[in-house]
C-alpha atoms as a PDB file:
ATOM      1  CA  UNK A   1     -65.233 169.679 116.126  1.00  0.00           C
ATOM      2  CA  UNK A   2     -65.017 173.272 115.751  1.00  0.00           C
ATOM      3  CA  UNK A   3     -62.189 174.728 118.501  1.00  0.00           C
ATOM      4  CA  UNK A   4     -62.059 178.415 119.028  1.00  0.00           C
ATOM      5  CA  UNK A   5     -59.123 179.537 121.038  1.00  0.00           C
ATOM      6  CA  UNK A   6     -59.574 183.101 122.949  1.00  0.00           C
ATOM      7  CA  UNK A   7     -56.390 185.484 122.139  1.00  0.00           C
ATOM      8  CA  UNK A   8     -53.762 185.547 124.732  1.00  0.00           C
ATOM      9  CA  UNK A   9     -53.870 189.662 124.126  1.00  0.00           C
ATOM     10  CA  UNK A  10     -57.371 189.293 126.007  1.00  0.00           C
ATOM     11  CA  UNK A  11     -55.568 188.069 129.375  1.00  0.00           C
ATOM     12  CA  UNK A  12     -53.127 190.717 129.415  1.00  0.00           C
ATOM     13  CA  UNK A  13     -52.836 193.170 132.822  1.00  0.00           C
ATOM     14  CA  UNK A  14     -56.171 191.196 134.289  1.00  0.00           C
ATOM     15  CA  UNK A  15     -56.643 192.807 138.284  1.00  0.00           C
ATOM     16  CA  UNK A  16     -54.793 190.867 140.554  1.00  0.00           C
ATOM     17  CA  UNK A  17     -53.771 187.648 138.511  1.00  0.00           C
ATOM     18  CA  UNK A  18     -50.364 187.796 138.218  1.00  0.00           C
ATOM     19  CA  UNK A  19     -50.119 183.432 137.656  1.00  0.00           C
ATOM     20  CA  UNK A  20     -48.398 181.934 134.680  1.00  0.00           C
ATOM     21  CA  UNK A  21     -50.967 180.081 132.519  1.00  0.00           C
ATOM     22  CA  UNK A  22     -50.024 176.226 132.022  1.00  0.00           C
ATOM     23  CA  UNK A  23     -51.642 173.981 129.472  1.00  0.00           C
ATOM     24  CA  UNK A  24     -52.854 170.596 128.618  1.00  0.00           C
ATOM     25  CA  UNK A  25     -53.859 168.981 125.745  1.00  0.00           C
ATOM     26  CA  UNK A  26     -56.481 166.526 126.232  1.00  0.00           C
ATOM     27  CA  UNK A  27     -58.395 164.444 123.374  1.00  0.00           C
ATOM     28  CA  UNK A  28     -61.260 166.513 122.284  1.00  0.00           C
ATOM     29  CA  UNK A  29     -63.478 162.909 121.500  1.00  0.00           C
ATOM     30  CA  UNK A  30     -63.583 162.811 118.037  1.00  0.00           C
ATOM     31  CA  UNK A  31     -60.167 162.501 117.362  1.00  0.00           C
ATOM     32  CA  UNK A  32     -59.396 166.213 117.431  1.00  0.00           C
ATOM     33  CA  UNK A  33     -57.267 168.265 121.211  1.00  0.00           C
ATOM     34  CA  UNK A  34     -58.442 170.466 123.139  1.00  0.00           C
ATOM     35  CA  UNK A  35     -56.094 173.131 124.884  1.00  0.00           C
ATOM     36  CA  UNK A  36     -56.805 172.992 128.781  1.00  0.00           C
ATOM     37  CA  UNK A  37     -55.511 175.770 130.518  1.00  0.00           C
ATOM     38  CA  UNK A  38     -54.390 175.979 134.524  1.00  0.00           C
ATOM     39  CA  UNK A  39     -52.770 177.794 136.840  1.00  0.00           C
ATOM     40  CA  UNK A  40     -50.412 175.928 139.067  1.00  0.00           C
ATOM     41  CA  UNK A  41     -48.860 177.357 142.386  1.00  0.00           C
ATOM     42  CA  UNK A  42     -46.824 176.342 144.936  1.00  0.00           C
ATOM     43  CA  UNK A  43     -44.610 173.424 145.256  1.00  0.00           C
ATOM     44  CA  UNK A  44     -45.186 170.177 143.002  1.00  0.00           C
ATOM     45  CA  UNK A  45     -43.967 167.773 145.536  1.00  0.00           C
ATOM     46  CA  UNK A  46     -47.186 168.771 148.347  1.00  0.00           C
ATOM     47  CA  UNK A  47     -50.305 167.911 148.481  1.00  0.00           C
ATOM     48  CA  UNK A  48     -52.961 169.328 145.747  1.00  0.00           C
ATOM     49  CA  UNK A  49     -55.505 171.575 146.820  1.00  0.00           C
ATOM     50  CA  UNK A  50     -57.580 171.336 143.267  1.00  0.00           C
ATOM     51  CA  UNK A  51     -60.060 174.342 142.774  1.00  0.00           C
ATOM     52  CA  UNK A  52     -63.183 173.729 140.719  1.00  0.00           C
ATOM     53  CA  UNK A  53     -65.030 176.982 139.373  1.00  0.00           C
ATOM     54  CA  UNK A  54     -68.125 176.981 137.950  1.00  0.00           C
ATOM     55  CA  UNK A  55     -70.972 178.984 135.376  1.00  0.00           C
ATOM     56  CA  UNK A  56     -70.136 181.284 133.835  1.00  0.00           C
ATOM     57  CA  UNK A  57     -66.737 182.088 135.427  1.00  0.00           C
ATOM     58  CA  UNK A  58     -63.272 180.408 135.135  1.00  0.00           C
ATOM     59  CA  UNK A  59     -59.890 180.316 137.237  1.00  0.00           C
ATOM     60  CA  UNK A  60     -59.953 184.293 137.833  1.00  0.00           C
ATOM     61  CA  UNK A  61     -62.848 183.521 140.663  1.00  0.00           C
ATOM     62  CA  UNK A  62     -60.315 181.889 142.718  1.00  0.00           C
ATOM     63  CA  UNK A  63     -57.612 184.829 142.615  1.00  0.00           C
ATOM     64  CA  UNK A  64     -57.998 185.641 146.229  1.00  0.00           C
ATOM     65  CA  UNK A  65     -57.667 182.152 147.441  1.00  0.00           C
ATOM     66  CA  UNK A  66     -54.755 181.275 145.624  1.00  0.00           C
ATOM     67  CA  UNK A  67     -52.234 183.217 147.389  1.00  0.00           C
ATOM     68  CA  UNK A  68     -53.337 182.145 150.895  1.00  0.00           C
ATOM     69  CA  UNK A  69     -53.838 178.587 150.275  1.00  0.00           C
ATOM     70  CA  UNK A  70     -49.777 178.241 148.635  1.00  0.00           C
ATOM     71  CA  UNK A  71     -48.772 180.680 151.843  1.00  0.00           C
ATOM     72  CA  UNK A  72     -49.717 177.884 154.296  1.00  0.00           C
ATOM     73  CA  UNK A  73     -47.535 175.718 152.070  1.00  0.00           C
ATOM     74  CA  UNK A  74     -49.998 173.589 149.914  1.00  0.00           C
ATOM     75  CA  UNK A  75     -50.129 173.461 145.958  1.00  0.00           C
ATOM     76  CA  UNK A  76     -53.135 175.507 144.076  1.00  0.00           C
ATOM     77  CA  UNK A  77     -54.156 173.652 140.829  1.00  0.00           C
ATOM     78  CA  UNK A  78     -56.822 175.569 139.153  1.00  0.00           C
ATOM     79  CA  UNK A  79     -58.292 174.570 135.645  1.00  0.00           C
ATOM     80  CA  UNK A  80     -60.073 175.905 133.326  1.00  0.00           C
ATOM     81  CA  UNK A  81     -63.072 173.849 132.096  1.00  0.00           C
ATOM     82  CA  UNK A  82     -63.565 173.398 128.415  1.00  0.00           C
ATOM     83  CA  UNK A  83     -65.423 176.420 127.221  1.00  0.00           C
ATOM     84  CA  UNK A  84     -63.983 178.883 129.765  1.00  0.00           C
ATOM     85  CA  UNK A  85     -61.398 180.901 130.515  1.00  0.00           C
ATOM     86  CA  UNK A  86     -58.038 180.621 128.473  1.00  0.00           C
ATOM     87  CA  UNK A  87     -59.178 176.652 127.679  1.00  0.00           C
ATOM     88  CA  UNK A  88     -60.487 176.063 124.375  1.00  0.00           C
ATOM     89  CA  UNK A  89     -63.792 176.331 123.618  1.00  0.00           C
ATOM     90  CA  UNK A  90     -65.720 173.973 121.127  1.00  0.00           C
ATOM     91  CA  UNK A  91     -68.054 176.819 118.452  1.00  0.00           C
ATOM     92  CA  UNK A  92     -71.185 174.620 118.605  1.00  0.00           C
ATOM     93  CA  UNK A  93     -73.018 174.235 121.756  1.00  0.00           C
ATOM     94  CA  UNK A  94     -74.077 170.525 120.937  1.00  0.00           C
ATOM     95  CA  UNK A  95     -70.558 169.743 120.931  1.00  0.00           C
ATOM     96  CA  UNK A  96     -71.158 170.158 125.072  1.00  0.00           C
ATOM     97  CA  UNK A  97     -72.481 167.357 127.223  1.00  0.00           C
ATOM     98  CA  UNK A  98     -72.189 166.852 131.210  1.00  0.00           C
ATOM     99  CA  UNK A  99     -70.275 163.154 130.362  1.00  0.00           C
ATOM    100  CA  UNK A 100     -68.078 165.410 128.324  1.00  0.00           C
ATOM    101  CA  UNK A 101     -66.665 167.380 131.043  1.00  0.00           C
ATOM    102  CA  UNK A 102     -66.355 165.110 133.120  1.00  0.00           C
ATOM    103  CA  UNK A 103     -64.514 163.022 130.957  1.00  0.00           C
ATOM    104  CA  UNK A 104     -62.269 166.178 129.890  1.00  0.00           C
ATOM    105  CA  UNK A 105     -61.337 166.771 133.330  1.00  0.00           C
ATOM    106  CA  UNK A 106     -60.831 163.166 133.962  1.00  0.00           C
ATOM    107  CA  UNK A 107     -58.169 163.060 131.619  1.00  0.00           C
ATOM    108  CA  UNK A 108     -56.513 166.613 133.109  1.00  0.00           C
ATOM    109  CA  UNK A 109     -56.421 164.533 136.741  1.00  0.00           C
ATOM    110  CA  UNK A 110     -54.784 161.677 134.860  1.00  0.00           C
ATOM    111  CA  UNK A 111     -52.280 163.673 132.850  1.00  0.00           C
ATOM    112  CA  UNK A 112     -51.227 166.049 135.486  1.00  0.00           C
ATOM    113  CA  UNK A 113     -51.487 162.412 138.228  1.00  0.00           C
ATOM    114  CA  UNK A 114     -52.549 164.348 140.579  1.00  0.00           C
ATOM    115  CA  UNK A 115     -53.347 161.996 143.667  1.00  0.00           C
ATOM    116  CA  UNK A 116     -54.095 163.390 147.413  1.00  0.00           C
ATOM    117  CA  UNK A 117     -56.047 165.498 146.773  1.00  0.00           C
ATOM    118  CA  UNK A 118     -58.137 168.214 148.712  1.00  0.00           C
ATOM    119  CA  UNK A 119     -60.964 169.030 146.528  1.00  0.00           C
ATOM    120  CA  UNK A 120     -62.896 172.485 146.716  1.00  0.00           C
ATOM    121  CA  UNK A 121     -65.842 172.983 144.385  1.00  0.00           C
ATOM    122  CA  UNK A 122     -68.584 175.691 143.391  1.00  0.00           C
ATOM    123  CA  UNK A 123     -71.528 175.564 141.212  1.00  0.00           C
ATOM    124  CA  UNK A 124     -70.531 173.292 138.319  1.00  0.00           C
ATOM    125  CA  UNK A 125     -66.687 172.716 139.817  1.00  0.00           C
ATOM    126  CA  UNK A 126     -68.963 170.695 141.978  1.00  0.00           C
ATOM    127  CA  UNK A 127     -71.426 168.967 139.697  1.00  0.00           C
ATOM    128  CA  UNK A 128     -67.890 167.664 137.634  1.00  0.00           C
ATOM    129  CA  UNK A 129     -65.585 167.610 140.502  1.00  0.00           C
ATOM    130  CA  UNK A 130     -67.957 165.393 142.683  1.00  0.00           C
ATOM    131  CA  UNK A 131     -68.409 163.083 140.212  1.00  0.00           C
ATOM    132  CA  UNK A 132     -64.446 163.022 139.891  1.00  0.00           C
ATOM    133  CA  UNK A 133     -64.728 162.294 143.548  1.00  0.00           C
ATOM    134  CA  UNK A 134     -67.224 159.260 142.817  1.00  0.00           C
ATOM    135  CA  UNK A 135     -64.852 158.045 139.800  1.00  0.00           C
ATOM    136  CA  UNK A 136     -61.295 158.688 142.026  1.00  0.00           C
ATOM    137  CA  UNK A 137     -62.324 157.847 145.291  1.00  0.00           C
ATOM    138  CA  UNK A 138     -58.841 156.879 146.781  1.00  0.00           C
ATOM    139  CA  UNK A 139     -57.433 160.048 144.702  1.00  0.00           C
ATOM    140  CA  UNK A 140     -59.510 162.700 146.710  1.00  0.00           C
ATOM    141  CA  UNK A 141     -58.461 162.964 150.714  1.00  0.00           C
ATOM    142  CA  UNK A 142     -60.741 165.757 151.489  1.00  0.00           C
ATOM    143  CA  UNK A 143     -63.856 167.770 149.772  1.00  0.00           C
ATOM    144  CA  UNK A 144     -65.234 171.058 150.027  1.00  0.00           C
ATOM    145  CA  UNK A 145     -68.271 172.026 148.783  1.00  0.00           C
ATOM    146  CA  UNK A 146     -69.518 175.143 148.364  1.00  0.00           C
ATOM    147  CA  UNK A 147     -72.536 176.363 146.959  1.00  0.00           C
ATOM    148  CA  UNK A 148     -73.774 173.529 144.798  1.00  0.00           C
ATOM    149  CA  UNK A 149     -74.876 170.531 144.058  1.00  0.00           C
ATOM    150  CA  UNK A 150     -75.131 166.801 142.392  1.00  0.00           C
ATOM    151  CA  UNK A 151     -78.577 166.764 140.650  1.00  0.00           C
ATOM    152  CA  UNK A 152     -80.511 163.696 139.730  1.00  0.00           C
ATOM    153  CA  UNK A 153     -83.894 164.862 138.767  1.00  0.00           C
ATOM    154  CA  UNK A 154     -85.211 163.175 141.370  1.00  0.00           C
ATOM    155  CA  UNK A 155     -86.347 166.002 143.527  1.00  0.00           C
ATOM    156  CA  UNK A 156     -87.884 169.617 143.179  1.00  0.00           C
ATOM    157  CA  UNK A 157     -85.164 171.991 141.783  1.00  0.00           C
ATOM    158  CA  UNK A 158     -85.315 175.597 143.221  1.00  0.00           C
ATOM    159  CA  UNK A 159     -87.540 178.172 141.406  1.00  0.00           C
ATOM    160  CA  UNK A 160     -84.384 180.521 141.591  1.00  0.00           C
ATOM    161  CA  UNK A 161     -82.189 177.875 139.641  1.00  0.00           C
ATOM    162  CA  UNK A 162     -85.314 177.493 136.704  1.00  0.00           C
ATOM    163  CA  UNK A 163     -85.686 181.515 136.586  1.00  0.00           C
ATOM    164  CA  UNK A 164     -81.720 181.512 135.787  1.00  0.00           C
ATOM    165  CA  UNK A 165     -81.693 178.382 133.029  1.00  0.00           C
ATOM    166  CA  UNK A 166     -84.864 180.478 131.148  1.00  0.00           C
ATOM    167  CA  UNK A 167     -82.549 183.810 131.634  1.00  0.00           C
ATOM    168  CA  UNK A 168     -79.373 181.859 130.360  1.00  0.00           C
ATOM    169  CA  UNK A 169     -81.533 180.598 127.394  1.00  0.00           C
ATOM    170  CA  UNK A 170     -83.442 183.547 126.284  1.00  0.00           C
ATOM    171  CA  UNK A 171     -81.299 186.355 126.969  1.00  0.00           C
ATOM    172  CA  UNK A 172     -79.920 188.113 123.875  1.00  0.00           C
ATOM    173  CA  UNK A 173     -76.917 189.201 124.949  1.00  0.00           C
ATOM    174  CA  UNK A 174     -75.113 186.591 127.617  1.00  0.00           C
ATOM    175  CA  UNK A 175     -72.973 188.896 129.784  1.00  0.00           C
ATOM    176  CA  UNK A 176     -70.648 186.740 132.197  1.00  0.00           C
ATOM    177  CA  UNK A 177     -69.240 189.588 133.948  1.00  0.00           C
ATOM    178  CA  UNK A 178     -72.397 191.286 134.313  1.00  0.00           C
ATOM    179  CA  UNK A 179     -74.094 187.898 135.578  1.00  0.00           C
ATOM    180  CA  UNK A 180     -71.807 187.652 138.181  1.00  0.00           C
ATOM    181  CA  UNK A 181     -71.726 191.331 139.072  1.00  0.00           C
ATOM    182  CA  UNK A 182     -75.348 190.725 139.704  1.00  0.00           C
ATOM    183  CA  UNK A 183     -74.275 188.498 141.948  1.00  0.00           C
ATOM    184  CA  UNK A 184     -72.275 190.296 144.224  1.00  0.00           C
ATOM    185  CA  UNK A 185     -74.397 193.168 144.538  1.00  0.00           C
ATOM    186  CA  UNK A 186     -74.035 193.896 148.384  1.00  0.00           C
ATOM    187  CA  UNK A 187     -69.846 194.039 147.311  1.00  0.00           C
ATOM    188  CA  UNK A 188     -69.862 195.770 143.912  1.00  0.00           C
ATOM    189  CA  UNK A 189     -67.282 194.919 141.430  1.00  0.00           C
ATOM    190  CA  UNK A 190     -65.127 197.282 139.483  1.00  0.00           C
ATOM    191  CA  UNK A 191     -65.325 197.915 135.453  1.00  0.00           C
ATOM    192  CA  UNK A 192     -62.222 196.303 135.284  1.00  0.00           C
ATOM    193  CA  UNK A 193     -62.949 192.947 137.284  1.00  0.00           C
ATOM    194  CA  UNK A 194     -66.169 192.812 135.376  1.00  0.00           C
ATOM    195  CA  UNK A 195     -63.922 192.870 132.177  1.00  0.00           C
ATOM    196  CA  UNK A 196     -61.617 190.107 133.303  1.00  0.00           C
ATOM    197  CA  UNK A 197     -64.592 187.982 134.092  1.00  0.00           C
ATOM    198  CA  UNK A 198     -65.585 188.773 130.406  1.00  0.00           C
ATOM    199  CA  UNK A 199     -62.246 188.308 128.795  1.00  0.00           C
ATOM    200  CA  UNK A 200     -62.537 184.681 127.726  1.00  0.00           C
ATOM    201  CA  UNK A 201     -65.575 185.781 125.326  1.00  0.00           C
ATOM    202  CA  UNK A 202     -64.414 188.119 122.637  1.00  0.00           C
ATOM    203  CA  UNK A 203     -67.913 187.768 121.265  1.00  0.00           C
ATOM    204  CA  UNK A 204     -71.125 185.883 121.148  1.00  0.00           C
ATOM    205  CA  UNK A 205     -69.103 182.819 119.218  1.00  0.00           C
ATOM    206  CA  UNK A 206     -67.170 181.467 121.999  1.00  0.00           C
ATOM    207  CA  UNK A 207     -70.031 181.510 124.590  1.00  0.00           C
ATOM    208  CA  UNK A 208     -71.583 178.136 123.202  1.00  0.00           C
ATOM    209  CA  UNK A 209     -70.395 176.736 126.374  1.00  0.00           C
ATOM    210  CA  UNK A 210     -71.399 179.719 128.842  1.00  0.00           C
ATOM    211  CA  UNK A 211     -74.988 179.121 127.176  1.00  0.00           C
ATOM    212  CA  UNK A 212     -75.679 175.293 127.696  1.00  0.00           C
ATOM    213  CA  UNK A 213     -74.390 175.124 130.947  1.00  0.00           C
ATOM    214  CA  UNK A 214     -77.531 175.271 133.049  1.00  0.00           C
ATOM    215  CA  UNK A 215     -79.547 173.397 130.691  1.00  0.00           C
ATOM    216  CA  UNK A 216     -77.212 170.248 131.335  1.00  0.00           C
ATOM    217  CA  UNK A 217     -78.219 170.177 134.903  1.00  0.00           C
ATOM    218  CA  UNK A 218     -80.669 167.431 135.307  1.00  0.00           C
ATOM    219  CA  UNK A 219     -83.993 168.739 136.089  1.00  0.00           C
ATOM    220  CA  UNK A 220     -86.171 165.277 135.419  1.00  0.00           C
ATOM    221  CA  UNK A 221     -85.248 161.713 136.584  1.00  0.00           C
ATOM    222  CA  UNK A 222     -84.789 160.925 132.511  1.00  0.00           C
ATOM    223  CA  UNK A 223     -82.254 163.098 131.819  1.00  0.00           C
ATOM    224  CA  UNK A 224     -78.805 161.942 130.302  1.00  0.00           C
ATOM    225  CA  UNK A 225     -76.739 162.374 133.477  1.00  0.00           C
ATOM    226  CA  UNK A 226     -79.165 161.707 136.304  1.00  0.00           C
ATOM    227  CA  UNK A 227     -78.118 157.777 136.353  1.00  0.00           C
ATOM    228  CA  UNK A 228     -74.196 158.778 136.366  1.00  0.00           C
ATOM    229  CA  UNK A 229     -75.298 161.445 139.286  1.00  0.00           C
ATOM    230  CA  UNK A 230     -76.987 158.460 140.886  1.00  0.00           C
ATOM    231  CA  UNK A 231     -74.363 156.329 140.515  1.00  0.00           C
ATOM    232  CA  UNK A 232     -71.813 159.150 142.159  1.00  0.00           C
ATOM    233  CA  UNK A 233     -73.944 159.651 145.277  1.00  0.00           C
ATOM    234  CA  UNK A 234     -73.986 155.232 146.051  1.00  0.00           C
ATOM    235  CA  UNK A 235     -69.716 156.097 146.156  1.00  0.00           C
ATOM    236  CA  UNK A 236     -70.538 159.275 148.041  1.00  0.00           C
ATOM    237  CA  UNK A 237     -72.706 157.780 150.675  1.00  0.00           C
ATOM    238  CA  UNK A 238     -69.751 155.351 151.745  1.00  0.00           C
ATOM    239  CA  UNK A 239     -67.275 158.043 151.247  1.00  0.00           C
ATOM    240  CA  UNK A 240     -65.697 158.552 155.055  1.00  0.00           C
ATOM    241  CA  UNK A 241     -62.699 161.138 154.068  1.00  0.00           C
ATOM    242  CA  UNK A 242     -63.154 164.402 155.659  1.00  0.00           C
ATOM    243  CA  UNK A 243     -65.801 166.238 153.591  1.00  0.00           C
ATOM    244  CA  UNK A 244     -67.022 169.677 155.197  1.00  0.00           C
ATOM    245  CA  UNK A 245     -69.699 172.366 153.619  1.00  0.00           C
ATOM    246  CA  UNK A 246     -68.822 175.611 153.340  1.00  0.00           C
ATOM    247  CA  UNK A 247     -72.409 177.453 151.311  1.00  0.00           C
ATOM    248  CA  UNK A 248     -72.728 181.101 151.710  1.00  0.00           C
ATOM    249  CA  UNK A 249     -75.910 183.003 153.084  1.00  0.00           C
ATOM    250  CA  UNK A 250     -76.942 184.969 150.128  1.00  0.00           C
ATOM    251  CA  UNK A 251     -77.473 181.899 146.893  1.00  0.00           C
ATOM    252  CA  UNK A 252     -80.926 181.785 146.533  1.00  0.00           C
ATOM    253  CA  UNK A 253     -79.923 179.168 143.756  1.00  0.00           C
ATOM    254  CA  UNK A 254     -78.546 176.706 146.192  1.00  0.00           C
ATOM    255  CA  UNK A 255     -79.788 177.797 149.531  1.00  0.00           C
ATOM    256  CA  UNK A 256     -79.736 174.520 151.989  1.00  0.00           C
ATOM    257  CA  UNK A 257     -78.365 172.723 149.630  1.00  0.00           C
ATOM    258  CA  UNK A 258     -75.862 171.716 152.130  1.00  0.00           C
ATOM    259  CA  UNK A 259     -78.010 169.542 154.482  1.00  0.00           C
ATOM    260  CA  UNK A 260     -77.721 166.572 151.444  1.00  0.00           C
ATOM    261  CA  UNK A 261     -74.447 166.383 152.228  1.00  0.00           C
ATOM    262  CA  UNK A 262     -74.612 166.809 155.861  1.00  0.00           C
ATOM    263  CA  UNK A 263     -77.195 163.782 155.539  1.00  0.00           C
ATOM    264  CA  UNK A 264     -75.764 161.193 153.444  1.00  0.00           C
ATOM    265  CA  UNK A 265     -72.051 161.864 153.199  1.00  0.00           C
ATOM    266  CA  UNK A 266     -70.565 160.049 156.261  1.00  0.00           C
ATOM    267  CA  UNK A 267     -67.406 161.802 155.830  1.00  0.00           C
ATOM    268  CA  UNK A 268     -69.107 165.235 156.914  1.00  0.00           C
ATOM    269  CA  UNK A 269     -69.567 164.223 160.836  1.00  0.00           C
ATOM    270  CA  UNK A 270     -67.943 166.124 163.340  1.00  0.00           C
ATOM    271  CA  UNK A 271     -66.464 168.808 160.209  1.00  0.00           C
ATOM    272  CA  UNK A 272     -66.203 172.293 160.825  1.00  0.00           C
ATOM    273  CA  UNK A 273     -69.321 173.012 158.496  1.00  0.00           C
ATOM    274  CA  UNK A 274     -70.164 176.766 158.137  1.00  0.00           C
ATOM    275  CA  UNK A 275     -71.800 178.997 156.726  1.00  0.00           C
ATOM    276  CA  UNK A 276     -69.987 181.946 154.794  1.00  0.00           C
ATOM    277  CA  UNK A 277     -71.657 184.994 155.956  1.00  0.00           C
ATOM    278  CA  UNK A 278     -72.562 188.158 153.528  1.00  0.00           C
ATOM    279  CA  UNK A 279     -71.502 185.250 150.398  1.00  0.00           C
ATOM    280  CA  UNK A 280     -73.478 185.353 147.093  1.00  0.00           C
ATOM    281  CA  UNK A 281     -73.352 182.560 144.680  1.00  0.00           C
ATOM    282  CA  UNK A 282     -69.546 183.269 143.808  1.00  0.00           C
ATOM    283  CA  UNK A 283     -68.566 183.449 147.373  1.00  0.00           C
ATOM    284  CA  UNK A 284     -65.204 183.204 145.630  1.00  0.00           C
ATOM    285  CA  UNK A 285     -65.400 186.830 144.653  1.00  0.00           C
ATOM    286  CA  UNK A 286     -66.434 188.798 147.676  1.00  0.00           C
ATOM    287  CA  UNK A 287     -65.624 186.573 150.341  1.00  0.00           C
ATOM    288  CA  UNK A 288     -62.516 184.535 149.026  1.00  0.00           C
ATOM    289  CA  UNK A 289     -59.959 185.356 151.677  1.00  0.00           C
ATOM    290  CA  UNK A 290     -62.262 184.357 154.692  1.00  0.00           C
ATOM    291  CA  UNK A 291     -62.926 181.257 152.169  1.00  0.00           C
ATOM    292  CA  UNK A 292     -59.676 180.664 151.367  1.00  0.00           C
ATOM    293  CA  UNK A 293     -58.803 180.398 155.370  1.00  0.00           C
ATOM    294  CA  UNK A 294     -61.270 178.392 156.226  1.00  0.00           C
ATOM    295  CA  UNK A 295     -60.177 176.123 153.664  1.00  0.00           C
ATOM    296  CA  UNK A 296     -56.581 175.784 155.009  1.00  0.00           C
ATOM    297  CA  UNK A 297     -57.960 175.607 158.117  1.00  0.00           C
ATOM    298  CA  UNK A 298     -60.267 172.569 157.379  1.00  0.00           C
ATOM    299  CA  UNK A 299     -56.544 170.742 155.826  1.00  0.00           C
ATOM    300  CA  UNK A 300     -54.794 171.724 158.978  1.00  0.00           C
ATOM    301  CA  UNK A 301     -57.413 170.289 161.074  1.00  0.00           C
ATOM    302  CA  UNK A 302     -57.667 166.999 158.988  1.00  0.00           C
ATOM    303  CA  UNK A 303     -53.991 165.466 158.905  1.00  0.00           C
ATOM    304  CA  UNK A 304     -53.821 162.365 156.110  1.00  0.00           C
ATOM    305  CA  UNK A 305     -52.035 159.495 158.011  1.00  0.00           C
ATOM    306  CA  UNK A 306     -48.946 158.396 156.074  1.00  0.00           C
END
């Protein structure tokens, strides 16, 4: 497997991420490593709060939260995902497979042992985290999901979601900060944030990942994943640990995608679910402190016995 490895020089004097960059190295599987990056705040001894981004972003989305999630005394763990970010990222796009990730970040849970903890997710953080949930059950004590999903195939996806895979696909140049400036278009973001979002991708070479994402979502009941997905949502239906929804207004992508969980999670009864108001897609980015609180709030309200 071909590894390319974005210069550290890229990541210098990003906006508002001041975090030391940790790493992992995790087996690649075929016999080669892959360098996992994450940021890591607060103390090790507390609880986890583990922060899942998603396409095409990486651990700079959750800048805003970090801070105010270690404040009310909790640990931030924030990864990378293979192909974003400071994390390596394999050069050929077949190299990427939804069972790949989620056995990459398998491994970073295992190597970093991280147990208790309070998942939040977004866009493919949740399509990989949730089925992290499904594999870890008694390692996950609370879940958050925002704006996302776990796809089988087995219903209608969203006209907005195909319009994006044939844009992802067919565009010639594949801009990530510019994708998620379009995005937050109510809040616009600066040259510079739009910069760190592009940072990872010194050119067109290390955005194999970045391109395949939405074309591993499972769109027909045949695909590759959609029995694993299946498989994830028998665990999720019995899974009773707090689990609240937290979508935004403004995702045409994954607008009501909420009421799934709402209906077959049992863990989401009586939870705070809301609704993040003036939120696009990366709710992270122009409404992460309100996120962010609502979060801690959600812990604080949920106690784990001992």
């Amino acid at each position: 497997m071909k590894i390319l490895r974005t210069p550290d020089s890229r990541f210098e004097n990003l906006p508002n991420y001041p975090f030391k960059p940790n790493y992992l190295n995790i087996p690649d599987g075929e016999g080669g490593e892959l360098r996992v990056h994450y940021v890591d705040v607060g103390p090790l001894q507390v609880d986890p709060v583990l922060l899942m981004h998603g396409e095409p972003s990486w651990s700079y989305l959750y800048r805003k939260m970090i801070p105010i999630i270690v404040d009310a005394g909790f640990r931030a763990v924030v990864p990378d995902l293979v192909g974003f970010g400071r994390s390596d990222k394999p050069a050929d796009r077949k190299d990427y497979s939804y069972q790949r990730h989620v056995d990459w970040m398998q491994v970073f849970l295992d190597k970093l042992d991280l147990q208790r903890i309070t998942l939040v997710c977004q866009d493919w953080g949740g399509l990989i985290g949730l089925r992290l949930v499904a594999q870890n059950p008694a390692r996950f004590s609370r879940v958050v999901v925002a704006n996302t999903g776990l796809p089988t195939g087995d219903n209608p996806i969203s006209d907005a979601f195909l319009s994006w895979r044939k844009y992802s696909q067919e565009v010639p140049e594949f801009n990530a900060g510019a994708i998620i400036a379009m995005s937050n278009q109510k809040d616009p973001l600066s040259n510079e944030i739009i910069a760190a979002y592009d940072a990872p991708f010194p050119d067109d070479t290390y955005k194999e990942g970045a391109r395949i994402f939405p074309s591993l979502v499972p769109i027909s009941p045949d695909d590759p994943a959609s029995n694993a997905n299946r498989e994830a949502w028998k665990v999720l239906s019995r899974f009773e640990k707090p689990f609240v929804t937290m979508f935004s207004d403004g995702d045409p992508i994954t607008r009501g995608g909420e009421r799934i969980f709402q209906k077959l999670v049992p863990g989401t009864k009586d939870q705070p679910h809301t609704t993040i108001k003036g939120g696009g897609h990366f709710l992270q980015e122009n409404r992460g402190e309100e996120f962010a609180r609502a979060v801690v709030d959600f812990i604080s309200r949920t106690p784990l016995i001992k």
